[in-house]
PDB file of N, CA and C in Angstrom:
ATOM      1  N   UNK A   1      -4.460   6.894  14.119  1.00  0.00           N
ATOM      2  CA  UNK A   1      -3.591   7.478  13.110  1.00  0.00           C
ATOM      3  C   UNK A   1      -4.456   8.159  12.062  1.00  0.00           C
ATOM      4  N   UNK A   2      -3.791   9.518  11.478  1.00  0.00           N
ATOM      5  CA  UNK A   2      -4.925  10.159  10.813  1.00  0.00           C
ATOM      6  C   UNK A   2      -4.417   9.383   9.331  1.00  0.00           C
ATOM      7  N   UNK A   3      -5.578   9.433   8.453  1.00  0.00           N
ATOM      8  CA  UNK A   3      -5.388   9.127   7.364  1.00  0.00           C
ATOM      9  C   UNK A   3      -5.146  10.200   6.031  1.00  0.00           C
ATOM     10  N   UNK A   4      -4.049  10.254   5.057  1.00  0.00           N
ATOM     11  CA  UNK A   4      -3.864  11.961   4.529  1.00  0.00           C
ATOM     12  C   UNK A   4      -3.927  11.238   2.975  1.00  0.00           C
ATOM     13  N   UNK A   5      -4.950  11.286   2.053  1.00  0.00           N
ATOM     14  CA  UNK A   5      -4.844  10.942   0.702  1.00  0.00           C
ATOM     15  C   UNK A   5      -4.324  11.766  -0.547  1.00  0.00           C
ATOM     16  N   UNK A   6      -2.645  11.661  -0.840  1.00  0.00           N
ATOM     17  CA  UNK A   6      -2.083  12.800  -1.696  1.00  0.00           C
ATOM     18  C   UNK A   6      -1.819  11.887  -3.331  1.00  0.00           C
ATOM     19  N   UNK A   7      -1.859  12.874  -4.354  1.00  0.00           N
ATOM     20  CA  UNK A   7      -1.729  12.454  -5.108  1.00  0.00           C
ATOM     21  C   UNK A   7      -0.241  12.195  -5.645  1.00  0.00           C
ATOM     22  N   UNK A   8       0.220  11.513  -6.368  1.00  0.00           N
ATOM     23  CA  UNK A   8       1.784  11.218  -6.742  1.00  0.00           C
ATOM     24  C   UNK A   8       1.957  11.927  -8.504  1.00  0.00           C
ATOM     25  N   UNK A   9       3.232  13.130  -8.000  1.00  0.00           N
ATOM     26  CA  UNK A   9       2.911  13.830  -9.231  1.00  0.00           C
ATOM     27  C   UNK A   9       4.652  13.518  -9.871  1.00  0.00           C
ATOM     28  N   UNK A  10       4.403  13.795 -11.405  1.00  0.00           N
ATOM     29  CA  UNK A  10       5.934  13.327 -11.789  1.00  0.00           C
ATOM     30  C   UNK A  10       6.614  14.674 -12.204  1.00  0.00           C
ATOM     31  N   UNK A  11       7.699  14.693 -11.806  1.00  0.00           N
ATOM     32  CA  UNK A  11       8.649  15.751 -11.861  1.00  0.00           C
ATOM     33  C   UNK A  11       9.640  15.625 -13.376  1.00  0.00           C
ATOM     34  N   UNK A  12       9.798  14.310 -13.550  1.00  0.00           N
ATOM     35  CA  UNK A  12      10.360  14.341 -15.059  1.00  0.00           C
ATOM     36  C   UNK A  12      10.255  13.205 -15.474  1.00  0.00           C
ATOM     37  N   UNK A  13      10.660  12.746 -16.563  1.00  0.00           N
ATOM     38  CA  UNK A  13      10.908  11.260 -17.116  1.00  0.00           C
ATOM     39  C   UNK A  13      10.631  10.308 -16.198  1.00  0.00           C
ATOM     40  N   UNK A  14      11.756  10.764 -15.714  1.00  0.00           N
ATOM     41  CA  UNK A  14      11.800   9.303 -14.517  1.00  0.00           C
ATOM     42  C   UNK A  14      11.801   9.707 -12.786  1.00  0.00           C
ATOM     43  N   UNK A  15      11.605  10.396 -12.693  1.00  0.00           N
ATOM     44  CA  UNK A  15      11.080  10.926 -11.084  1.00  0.00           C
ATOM     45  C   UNK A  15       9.558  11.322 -10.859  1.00  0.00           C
ATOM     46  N   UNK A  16       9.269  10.832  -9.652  1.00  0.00           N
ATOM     47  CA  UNK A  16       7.932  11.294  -9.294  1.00  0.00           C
ATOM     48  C   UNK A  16       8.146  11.861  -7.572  1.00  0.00           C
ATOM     49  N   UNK A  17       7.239  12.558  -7.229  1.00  0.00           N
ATOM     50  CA  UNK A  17       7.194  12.732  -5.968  1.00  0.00           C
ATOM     51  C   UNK A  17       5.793  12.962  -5.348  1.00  0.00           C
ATOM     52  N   UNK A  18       5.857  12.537  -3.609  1.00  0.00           N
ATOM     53  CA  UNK A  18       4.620  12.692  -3.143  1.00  0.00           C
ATOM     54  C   UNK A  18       5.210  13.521  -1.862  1.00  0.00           C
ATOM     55  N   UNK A  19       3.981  14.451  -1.797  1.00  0.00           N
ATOM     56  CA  UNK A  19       4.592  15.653  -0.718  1.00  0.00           C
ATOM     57  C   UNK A  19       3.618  14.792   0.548  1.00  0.00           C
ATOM     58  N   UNK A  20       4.621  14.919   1.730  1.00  0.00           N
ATOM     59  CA  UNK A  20       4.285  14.687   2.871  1.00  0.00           C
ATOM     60  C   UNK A  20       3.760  15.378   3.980  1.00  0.00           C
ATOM     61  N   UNK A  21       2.567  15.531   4.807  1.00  0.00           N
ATOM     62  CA  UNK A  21       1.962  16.467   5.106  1.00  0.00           C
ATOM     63  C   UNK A  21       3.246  17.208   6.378  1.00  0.00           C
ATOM     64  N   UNK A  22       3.123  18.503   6.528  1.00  0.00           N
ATOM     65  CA  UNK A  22       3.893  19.100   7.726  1.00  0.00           C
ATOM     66  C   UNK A  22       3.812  17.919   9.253  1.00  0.00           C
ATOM     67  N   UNK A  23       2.326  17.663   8.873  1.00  0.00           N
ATOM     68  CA  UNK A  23       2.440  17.156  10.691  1.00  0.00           C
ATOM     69  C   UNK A  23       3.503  16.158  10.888  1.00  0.00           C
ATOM     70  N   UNK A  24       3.648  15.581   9.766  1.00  0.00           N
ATOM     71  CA  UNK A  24       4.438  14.016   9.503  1.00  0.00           C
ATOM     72  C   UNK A  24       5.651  14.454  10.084  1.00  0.00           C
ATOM     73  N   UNK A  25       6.220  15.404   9.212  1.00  0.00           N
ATOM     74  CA  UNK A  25       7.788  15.798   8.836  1.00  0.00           C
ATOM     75  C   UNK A  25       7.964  16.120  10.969  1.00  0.00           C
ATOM     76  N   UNK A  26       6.996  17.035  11.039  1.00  0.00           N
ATOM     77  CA  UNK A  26       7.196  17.699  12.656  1.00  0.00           C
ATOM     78  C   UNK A  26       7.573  16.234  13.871  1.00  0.00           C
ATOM     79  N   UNK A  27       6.342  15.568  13.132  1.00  0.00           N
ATOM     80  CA  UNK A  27       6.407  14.094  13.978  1.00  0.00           C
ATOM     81  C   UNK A  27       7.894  13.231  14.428  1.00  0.00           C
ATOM     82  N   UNK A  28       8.576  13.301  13.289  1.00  0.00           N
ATOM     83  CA  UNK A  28       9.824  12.135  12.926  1.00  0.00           C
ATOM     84  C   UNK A  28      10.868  13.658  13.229  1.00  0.00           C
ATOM     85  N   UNK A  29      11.201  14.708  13.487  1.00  0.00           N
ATOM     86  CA  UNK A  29      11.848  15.344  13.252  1.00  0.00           C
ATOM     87  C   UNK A  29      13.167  15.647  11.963  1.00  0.00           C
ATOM     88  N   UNK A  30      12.037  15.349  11.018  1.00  0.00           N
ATOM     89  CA  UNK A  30      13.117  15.570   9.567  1.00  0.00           C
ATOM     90  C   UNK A  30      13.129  16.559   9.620  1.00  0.00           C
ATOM     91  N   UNK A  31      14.220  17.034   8.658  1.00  0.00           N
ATOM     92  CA  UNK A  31      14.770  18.476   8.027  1.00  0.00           C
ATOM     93  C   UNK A  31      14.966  18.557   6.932  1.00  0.00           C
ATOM     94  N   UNK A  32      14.981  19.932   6.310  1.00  0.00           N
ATOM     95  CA  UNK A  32      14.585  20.007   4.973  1.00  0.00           C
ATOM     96  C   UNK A  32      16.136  19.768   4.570  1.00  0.00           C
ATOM     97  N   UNK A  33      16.242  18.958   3.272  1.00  0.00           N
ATOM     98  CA  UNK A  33      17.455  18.320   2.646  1.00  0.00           C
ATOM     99  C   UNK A  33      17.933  17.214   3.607  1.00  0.00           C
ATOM    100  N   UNK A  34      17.300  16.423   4.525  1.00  0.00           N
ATOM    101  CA  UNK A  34      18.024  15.313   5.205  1.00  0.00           C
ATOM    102  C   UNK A  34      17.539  14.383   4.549  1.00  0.00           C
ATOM    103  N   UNK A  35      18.757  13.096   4.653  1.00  0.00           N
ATOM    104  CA  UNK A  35      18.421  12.121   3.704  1.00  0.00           C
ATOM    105  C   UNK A  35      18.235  11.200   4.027  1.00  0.00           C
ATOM    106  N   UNK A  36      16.708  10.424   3.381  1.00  0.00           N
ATOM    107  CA  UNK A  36      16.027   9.236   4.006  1.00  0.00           C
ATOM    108  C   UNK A  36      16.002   8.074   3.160  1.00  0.00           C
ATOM    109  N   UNK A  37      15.425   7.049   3.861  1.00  0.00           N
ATOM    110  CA  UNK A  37      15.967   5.519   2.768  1.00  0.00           C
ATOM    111  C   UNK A  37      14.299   5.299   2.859  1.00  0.00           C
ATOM    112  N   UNK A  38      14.368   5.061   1.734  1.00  0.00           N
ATOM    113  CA  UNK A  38      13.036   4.162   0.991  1.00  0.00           C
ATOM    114  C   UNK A  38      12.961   3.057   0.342  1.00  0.00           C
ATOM    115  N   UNK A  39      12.101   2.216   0.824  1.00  0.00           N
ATOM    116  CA  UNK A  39      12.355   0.581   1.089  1.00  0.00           C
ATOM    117  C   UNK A  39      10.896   0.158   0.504  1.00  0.00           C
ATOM    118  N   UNK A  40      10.789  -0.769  -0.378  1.00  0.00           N
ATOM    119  CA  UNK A  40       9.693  -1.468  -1.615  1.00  0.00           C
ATOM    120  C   UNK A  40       9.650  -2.822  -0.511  1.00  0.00           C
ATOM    121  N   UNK A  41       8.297  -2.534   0.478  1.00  0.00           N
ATOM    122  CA  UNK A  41       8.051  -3.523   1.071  1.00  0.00           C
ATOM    123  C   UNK A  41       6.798  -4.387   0.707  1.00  0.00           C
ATOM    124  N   UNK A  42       6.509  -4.244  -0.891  1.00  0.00           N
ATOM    125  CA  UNK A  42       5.881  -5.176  -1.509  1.00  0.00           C
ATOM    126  C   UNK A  42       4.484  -4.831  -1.407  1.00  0.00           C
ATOM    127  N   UNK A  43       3.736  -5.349  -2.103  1.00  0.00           N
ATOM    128  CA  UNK A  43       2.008  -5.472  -1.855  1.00  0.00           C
ATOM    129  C   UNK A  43       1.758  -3.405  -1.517  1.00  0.00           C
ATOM    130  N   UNK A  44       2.193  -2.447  -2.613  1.00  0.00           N
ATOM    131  CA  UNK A  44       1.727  -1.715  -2.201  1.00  0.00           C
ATOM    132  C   UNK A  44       2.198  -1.026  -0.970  1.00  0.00           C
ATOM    133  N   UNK A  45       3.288  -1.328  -0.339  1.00  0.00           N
ATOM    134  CA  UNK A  45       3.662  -0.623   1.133  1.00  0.00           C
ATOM    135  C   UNK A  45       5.509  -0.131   0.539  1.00  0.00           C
ATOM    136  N   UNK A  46       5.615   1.144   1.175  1.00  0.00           N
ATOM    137  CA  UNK A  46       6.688   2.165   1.356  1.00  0.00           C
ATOM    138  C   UNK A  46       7.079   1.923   2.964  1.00  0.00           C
ATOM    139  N   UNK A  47       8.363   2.133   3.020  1.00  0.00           N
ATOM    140  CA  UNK A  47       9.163   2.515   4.063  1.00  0.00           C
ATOM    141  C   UNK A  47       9.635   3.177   4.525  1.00  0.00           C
ATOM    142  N   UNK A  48       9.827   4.454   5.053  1.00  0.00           N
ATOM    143  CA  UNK A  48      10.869   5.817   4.830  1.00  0.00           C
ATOM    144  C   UNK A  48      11.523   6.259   6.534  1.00  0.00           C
ATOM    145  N   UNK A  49      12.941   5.789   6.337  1.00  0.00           N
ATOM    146  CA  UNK A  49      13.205   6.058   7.837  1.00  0.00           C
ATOM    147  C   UNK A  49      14.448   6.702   7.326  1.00  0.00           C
ATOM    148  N   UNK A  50      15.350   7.178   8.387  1.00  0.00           N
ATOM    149  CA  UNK A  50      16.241   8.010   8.301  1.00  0.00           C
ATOM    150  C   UNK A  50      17.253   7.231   7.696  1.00  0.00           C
ATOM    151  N   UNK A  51      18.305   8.071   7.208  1.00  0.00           N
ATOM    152  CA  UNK A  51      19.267   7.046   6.871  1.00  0.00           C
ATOM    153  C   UNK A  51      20.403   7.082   7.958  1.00  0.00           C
ATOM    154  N   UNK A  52      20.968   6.337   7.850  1.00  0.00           N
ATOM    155  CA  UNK A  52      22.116   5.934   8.572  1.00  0.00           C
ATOM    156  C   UNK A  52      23.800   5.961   8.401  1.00  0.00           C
ATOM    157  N   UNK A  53      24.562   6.229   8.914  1.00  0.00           N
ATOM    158  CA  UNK A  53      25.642   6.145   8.225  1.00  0.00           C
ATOM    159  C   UNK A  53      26.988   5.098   8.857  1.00  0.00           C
ATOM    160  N   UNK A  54      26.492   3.895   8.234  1.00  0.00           N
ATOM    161  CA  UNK A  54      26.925   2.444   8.657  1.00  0.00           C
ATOM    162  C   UNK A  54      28.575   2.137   9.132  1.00  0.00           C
TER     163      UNK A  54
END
């Protein structure tokens, strides 16, 4: 797995964002405006999978 070191920049008050490299997005087949769930799996680790509609 390649390793990609980006910095986390803040967009306002209270939002920040980290851009994800193209290869990623190509990998998982996201699309631009599709909406993903992000999950605080503690110790430093992110989650980001598609969302679902339950």
């Amino acid at each position: 797995m390649k390793k990609y070191i980006n910095k986390l920049s803040k967009t306002s008050k209270y939002s920040y964002y980290l851009v994800i490299p193209k290869e990623i997005i190509d990998k998982y087949g996201w699309k631009e405006k599709q909406k993903l769930v992000v999950k605080d799996k503690g110790r430093g680790k992110l989650e980001i999978h598609d969302w679902r509609r339950k």
